[in-house]
PDB file of N, CA and C in Angstrom:
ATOM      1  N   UNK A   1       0.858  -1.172   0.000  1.00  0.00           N
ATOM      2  CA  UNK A   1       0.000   0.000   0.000  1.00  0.00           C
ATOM      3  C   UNK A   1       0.898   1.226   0.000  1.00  0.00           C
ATOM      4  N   UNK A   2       0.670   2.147  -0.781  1.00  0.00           N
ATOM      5  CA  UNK A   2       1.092   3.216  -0.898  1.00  0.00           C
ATOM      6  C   UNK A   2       0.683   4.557  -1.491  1.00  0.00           C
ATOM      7  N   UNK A   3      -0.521   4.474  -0.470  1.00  0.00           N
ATOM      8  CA  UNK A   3      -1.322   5.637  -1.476  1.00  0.00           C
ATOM      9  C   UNK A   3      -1.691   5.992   0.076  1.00  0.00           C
ATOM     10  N   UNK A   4      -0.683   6.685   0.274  1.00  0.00           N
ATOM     11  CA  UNK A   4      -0.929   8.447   1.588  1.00  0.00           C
ATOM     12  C   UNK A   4      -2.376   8.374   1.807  1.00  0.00           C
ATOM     13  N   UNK A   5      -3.507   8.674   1.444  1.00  0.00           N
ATOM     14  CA  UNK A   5      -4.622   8.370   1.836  1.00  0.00           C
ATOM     15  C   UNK A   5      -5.443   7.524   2.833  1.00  0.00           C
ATOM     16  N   UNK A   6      -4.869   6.230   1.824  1.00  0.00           N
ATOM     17  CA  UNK A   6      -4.933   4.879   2.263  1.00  0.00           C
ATOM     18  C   UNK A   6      -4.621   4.518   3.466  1.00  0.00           C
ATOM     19  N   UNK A   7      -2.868   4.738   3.595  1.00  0.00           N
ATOM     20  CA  UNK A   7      -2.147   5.098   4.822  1.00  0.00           C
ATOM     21  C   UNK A   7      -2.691   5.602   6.312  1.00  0.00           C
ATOM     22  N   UNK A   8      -3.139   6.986   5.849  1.00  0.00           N
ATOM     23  CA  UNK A   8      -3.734   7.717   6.813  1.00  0.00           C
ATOM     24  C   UNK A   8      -5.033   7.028   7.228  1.00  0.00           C
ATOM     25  N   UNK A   9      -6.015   6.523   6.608  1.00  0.00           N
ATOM     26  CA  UNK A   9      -7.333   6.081   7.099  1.00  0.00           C
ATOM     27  C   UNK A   9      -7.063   4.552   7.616  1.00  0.00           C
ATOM     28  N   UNK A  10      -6.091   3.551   6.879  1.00  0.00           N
ATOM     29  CA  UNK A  10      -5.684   3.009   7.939  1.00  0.00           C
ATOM     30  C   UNK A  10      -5.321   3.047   8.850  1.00  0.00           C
ATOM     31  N   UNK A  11      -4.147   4.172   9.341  1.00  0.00           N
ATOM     32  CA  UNK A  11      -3.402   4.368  10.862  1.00  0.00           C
ATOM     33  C   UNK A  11      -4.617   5.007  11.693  1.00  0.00           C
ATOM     34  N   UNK A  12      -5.911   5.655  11.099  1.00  0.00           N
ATOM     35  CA  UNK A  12      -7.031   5.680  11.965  1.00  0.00           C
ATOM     36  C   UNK A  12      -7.762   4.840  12.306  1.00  0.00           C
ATOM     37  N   UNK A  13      -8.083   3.759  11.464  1.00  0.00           N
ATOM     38  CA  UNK A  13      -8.498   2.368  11.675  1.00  0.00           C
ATOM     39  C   UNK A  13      -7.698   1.652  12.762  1.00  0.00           C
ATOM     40  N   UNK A  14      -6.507   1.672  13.163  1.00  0.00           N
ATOM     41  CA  UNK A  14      -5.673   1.082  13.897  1.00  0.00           C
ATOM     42  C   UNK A  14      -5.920   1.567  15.178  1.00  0.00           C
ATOM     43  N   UNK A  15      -5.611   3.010  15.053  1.00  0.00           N
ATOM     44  CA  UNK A  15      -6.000   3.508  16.451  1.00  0.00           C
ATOM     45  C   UNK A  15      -7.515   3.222  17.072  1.00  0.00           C
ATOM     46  N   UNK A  16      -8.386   3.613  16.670  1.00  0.00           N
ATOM     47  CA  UNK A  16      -9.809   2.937  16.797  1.00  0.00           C
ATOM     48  C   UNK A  16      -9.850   1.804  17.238  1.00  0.00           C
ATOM     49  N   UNK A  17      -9.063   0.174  16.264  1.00  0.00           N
ATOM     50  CA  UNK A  17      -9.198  -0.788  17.191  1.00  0.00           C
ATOM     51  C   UNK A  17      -8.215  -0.855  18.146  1.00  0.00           C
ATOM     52  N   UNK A  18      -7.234   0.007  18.699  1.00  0.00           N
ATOM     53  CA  UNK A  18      -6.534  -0.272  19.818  1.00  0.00           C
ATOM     54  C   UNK A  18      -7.299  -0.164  21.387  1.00  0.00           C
ATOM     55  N   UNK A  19      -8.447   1.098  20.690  1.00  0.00           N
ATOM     56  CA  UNK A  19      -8.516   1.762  21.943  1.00  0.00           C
ATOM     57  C   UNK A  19     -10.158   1.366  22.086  1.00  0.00           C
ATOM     58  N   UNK A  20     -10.765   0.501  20.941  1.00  0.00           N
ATOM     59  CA  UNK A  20     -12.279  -0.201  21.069  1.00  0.00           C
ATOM     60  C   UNK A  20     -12.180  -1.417  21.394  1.00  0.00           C
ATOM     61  N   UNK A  21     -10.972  -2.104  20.858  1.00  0.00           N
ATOM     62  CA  UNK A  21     -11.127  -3.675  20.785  1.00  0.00           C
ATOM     63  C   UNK A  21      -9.671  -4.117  21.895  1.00  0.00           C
ATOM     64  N   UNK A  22      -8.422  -3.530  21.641  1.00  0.00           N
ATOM     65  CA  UNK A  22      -8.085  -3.570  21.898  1.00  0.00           C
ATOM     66  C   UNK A  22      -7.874  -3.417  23.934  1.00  0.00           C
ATOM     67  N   UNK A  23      -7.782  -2.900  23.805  1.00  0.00           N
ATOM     68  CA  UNK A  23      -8.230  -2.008  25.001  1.00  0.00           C
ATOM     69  C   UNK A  23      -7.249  -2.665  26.300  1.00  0.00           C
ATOM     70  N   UNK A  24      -5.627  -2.672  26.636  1.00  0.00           N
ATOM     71  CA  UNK A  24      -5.565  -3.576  27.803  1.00  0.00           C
ATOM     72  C   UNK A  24      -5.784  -2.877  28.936  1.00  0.00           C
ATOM     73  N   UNK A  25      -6.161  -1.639  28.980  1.00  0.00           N
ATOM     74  CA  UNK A  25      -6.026  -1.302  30.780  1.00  0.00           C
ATOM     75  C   UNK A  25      -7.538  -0.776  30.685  1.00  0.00           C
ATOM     76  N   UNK A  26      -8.360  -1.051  29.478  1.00  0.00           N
ATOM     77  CA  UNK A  26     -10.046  -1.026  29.969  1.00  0.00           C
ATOM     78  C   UNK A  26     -10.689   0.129  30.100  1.00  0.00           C
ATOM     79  N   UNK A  27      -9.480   1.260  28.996  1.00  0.00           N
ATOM     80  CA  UNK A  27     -10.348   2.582  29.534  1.00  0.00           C
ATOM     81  C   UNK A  27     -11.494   3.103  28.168  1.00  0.00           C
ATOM     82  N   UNK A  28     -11.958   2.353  27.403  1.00  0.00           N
ATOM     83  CA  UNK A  28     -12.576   2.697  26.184  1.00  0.00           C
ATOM     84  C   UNK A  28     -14.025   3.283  25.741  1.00  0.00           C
ATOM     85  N   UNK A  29     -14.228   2.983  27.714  1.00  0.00           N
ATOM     86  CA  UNK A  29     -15.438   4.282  27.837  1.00  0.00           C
ATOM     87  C   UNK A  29     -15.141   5.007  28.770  1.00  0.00           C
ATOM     88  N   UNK A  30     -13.858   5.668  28.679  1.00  0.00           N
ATOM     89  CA  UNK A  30     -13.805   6.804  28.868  1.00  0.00           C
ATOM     90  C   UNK A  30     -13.381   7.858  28.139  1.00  0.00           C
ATOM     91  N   UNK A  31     -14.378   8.556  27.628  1.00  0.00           N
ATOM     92  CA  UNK A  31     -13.956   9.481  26.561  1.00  0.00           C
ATOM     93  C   UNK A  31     -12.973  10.628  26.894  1.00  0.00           C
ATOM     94  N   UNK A  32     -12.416  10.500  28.207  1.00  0.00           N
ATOM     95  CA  UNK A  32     -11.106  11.369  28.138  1.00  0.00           C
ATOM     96  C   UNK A  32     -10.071  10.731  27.951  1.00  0.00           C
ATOM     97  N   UNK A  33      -9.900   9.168  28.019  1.00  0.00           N
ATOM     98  CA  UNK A  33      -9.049   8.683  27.360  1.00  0.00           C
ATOM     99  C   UNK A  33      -8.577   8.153  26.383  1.00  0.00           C
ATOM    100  N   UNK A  34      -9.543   8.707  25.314  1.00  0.00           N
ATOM    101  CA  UNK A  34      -9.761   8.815  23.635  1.00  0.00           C
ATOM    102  C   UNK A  34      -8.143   8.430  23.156  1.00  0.00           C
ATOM    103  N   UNK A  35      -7.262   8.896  23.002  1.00  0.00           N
ATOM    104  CA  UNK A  35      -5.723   9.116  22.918  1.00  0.00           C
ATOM    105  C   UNK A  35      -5.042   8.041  24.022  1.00  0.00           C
ATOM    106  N   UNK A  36      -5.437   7.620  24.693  1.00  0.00           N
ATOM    107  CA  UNK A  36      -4.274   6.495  25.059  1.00  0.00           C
ATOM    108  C   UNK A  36      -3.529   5.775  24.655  1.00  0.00           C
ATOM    109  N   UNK A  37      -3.988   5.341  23.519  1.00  0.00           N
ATOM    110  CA  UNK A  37      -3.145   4.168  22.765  1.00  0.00           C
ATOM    111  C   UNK A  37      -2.656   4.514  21.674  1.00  0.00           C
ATOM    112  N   UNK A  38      -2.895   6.367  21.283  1.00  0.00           N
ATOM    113  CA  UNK A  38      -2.567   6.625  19.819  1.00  0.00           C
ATOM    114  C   UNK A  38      -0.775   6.546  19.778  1.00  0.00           C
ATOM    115  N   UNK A  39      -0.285   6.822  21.261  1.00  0.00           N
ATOM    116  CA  UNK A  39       1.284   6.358  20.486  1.00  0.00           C
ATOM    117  C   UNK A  39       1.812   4.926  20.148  1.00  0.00           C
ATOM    118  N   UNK A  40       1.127   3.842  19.751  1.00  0.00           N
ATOM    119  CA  UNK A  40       0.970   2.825  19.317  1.00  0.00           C
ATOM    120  C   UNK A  40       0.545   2.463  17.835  1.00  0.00           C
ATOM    121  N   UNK A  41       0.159   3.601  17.638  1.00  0.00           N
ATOM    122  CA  UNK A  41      -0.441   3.001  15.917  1.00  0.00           C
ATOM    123  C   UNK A  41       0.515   2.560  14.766  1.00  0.00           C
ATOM    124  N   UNK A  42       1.700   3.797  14.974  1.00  0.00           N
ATOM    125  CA  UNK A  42       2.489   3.661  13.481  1.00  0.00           C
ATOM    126  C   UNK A  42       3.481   2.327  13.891  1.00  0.00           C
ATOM    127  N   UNK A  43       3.659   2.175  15.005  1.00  0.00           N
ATOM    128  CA  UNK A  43       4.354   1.250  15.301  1.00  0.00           C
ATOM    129  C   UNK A  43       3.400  -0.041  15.024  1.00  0.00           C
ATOM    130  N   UNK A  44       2.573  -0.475  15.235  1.00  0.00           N
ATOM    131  CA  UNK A  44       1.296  -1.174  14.896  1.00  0.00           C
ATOM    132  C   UNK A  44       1.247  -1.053  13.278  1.00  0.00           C
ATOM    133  N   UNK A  45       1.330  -0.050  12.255  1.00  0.00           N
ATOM    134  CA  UNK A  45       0.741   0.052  11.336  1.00  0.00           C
ATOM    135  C   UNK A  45       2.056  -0.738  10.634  1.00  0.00           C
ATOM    136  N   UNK A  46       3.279  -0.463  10.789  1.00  0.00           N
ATOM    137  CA  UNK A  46       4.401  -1.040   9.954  1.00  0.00           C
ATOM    138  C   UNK A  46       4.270  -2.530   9.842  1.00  0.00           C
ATOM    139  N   UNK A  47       3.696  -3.426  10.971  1.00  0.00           N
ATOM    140  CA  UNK A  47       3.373  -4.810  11.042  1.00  0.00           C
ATOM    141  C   UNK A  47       2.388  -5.323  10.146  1.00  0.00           C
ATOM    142  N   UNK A  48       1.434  -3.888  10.089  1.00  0.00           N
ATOM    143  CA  UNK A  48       0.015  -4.307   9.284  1.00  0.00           C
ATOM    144  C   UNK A  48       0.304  -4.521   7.717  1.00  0.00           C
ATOM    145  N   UNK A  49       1.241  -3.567   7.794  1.00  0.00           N
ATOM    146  CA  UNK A  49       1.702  -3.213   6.161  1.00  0.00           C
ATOM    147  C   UNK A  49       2.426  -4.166   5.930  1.00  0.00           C
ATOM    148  N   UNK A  50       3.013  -4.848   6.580  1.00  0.00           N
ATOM    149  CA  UNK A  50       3.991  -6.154   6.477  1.00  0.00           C
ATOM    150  C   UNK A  50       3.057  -7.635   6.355  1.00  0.00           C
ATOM    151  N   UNK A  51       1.655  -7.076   6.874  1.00  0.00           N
ATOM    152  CA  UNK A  51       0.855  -8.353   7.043  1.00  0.00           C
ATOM    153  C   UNK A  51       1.307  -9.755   7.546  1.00  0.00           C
ATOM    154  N   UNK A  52       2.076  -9.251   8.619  1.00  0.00           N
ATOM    155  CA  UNK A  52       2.706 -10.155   9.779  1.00  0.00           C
ATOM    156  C   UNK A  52       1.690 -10.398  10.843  1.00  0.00           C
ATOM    157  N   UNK A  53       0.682 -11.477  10.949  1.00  0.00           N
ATOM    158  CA  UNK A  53      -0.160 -11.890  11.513  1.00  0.00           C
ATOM    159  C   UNK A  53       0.874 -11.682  13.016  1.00  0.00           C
ATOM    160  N   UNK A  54       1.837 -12.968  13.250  1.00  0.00           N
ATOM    161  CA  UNK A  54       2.184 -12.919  14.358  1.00  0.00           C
ATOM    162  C   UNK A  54       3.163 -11.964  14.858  1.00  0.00           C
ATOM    163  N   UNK A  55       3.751 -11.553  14.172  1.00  0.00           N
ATOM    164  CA  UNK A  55       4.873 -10.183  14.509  1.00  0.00           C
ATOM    165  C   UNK A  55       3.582  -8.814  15.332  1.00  0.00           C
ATOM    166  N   UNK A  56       2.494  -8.847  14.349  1.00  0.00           N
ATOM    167  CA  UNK A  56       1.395  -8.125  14.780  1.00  0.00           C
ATOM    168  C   UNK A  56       1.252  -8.138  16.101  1.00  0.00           C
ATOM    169  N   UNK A  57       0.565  -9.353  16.544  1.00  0.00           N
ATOM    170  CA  UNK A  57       0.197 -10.228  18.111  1.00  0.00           C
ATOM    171  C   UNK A  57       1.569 -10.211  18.644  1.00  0.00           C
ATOM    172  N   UNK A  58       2.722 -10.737  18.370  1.00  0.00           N
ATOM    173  CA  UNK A  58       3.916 -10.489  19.672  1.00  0.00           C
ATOM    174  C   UNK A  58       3.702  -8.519  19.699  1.00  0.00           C
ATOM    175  N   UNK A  59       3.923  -7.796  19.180  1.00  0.00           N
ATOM    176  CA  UNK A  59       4.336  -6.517  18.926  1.00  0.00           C
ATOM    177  C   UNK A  59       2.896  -6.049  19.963  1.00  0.00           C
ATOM    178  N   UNK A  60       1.960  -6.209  19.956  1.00  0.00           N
ATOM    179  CA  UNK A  60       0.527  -5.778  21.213  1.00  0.00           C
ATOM    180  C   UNK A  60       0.998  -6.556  22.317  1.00  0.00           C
ATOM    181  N   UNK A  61       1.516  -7.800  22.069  1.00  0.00           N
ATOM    182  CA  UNK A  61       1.505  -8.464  23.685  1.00  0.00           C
ATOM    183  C   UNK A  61       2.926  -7.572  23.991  1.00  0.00           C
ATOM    184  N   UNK A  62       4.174  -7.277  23.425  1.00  0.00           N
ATOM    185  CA  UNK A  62       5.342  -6.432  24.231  1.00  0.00           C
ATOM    186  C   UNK A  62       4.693  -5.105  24.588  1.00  0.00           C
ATOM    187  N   UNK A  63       3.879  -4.503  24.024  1.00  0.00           N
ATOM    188  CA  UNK A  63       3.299  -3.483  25.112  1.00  0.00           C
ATOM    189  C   UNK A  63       2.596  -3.685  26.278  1.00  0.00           C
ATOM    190  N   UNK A  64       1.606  -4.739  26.108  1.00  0.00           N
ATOM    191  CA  UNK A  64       0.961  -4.772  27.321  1.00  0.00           C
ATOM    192  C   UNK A  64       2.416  -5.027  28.139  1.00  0.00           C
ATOM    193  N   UNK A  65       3.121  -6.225  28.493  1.00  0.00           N
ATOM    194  CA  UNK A  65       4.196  -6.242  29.190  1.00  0.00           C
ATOM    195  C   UNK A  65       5.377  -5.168  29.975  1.00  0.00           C
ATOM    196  N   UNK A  66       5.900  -4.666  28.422  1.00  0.00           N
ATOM    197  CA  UNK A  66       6.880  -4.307  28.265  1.00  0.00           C
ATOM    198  C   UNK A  66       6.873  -2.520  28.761  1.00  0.00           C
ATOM    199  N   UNK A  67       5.592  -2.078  28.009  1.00  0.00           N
ATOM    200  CA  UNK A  67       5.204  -0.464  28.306  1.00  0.00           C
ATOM    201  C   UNK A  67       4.277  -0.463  29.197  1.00  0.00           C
ATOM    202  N   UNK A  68       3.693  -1.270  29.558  1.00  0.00           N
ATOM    203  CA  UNK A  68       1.941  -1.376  30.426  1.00  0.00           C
ATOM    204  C   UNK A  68       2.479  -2.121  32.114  1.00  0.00           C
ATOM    205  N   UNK A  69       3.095  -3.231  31.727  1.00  0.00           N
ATOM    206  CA  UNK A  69       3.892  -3.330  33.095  1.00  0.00           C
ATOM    207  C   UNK A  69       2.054  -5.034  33.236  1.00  0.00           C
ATOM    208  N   UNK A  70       1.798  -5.297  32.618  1.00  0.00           N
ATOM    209  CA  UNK A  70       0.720  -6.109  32.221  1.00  0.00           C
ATOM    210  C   UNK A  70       1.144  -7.465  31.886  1.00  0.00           C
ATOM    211  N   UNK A  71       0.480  -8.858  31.999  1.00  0.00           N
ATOM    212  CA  UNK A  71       0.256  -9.689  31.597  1.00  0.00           C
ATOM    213  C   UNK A  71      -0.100 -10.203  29.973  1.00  0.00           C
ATOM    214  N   UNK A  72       0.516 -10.128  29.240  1.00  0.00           N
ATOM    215  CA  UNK A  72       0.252 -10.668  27.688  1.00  0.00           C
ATOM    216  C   UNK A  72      -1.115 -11.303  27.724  1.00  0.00           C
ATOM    217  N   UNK A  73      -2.170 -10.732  26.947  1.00  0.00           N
ATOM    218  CA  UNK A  73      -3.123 -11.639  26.537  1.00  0.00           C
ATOM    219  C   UNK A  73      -2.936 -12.024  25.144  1.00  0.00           C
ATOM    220  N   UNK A  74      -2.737 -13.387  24.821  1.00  0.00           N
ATOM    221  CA  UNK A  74      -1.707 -13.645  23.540  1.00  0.00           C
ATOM    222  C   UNK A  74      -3.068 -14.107  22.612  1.00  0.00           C
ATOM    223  N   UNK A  75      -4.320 -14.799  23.400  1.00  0.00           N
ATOM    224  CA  UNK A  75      -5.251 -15.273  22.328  1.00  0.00           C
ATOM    225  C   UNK A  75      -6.020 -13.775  21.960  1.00  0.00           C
ATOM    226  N   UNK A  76      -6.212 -12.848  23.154  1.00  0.00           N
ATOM    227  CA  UNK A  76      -7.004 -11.555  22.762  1.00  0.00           C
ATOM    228  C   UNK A  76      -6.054 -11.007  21.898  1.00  0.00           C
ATOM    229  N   UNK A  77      -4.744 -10.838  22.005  1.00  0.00           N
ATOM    230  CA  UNK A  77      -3.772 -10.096  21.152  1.00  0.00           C
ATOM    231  C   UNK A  77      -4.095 -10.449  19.239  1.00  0.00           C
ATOM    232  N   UNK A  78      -4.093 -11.943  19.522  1.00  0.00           N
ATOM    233  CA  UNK A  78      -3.852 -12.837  17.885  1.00  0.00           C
ATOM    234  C   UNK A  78      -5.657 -12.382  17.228  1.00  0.00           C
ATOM    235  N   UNK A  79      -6.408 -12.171  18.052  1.00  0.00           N
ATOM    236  CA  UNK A  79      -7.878 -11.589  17.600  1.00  0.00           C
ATOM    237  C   UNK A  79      -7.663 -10.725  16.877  1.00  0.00           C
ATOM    238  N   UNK A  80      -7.156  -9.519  17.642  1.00  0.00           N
ATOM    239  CA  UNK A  80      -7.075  -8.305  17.169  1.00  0.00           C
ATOM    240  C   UNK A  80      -5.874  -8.179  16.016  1.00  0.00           C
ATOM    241  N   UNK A  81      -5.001  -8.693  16.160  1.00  0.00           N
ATOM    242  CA  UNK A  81      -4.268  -8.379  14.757  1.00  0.00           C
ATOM    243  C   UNK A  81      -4.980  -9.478  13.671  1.00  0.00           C
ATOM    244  N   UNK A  82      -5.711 -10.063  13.445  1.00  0.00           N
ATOM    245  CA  UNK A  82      -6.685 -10.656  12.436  1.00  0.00           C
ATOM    246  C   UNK A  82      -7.341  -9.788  12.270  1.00  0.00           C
ATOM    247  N   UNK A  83      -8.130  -9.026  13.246  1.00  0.00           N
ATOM    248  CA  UNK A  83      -9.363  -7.572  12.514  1.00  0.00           C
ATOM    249  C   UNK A  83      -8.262  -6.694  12.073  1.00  0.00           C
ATOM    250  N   UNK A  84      -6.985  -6.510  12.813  1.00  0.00           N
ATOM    251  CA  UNK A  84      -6.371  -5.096  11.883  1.00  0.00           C
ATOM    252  C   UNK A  84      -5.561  -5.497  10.457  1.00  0.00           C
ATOM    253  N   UNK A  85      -5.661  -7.097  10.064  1.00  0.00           N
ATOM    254  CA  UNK A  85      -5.186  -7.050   8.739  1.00  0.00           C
ATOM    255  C   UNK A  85      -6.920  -7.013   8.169  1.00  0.00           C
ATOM    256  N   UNK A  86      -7.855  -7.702   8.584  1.00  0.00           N
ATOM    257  CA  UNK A  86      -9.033  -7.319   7.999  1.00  0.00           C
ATOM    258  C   UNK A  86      -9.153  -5.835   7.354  1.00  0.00           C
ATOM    259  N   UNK A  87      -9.272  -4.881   8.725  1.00  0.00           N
ATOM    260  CA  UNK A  87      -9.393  -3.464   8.182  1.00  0.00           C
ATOM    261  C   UNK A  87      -8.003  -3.036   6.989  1.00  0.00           C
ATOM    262  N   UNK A  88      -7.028  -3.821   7.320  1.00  0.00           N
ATOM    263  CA  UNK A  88      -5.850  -3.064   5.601  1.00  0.00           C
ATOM    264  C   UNK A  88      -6.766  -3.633   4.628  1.00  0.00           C
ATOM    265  N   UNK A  89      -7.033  -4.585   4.489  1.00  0.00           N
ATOM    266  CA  UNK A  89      -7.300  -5.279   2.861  1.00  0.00           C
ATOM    267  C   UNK A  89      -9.263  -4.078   2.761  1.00  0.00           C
ATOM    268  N   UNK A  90      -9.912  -4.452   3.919  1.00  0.00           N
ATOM    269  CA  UNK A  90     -10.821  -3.251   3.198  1.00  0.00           C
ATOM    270  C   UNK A  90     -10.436  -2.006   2.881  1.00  0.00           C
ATOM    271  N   UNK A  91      -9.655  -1.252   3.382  1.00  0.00           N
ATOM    272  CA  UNK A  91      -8.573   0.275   2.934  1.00  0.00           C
ATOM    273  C   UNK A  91      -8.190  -0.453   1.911  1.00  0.00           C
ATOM    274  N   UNK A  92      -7.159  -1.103   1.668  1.00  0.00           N
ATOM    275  CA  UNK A  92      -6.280  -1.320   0.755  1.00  0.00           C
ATOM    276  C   UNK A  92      -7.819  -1.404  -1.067  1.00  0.00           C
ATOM    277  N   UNK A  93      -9.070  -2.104  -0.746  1.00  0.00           N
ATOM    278  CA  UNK A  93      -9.881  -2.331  -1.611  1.00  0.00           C
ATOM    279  C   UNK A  93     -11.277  -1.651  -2.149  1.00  0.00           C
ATOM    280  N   UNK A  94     -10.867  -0.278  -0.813  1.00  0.00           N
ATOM    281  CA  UNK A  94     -11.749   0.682  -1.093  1.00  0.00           C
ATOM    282  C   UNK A  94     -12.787   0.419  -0.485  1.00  0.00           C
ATOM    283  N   UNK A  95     -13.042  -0.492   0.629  1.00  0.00           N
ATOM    284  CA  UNK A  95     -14.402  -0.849   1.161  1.00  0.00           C
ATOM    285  C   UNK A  95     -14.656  -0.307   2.174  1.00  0.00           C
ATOM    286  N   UNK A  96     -16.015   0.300   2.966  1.00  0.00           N
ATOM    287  CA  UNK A  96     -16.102   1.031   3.747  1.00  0.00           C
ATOM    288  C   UNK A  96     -16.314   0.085   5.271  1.00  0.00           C
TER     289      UNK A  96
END
């Protein structure tokens, strides 16, 4: 993928499921913590673009750990990077 557009509405797609689906410290109704997880996306998005299923899932479980100070949820992790290659191929195919 390489159409800047594309790019951009994916790395919003990403952030969205970090902080809807994703969610490890549970704050996703709280709308002041809208931005929690956005310094995670591009780092997230380079995996997506790589369409590295599991690089995806290790790369969410070293945050929860590694930045979060958290327990790896490795089957919730491998979920969510399956919906965020879902959401590239609809970006990538123009689907809403």
């Amino acid at each position: 993928m390489t159409d800047k557009g594309k790019i951009k509405e994916l790395n919003q797609r990403i952030d969205e499921i970090l902080y809807y689906e994703w969610d490890p410290i549970g704050v996703s109704g709280e709308p002041c913590a809208r931005a929690e997880y956005s310094s995670y996306t591009m780092t997230i998005l380079k995996y997506v673009l790589k369409e590295d299923l599991n690089q995806i899932a290790n790369q969410l479980s070293k945050i929860e750990t590694d930045s979060m100070g958290l327990t790896s949820n490795k089957k919730h992790n491998l979920k969510v990077a399956k919906k965020l290659l879902d959401y590239k191929h609809a970006v990538e195919h123009g689907l809403k």
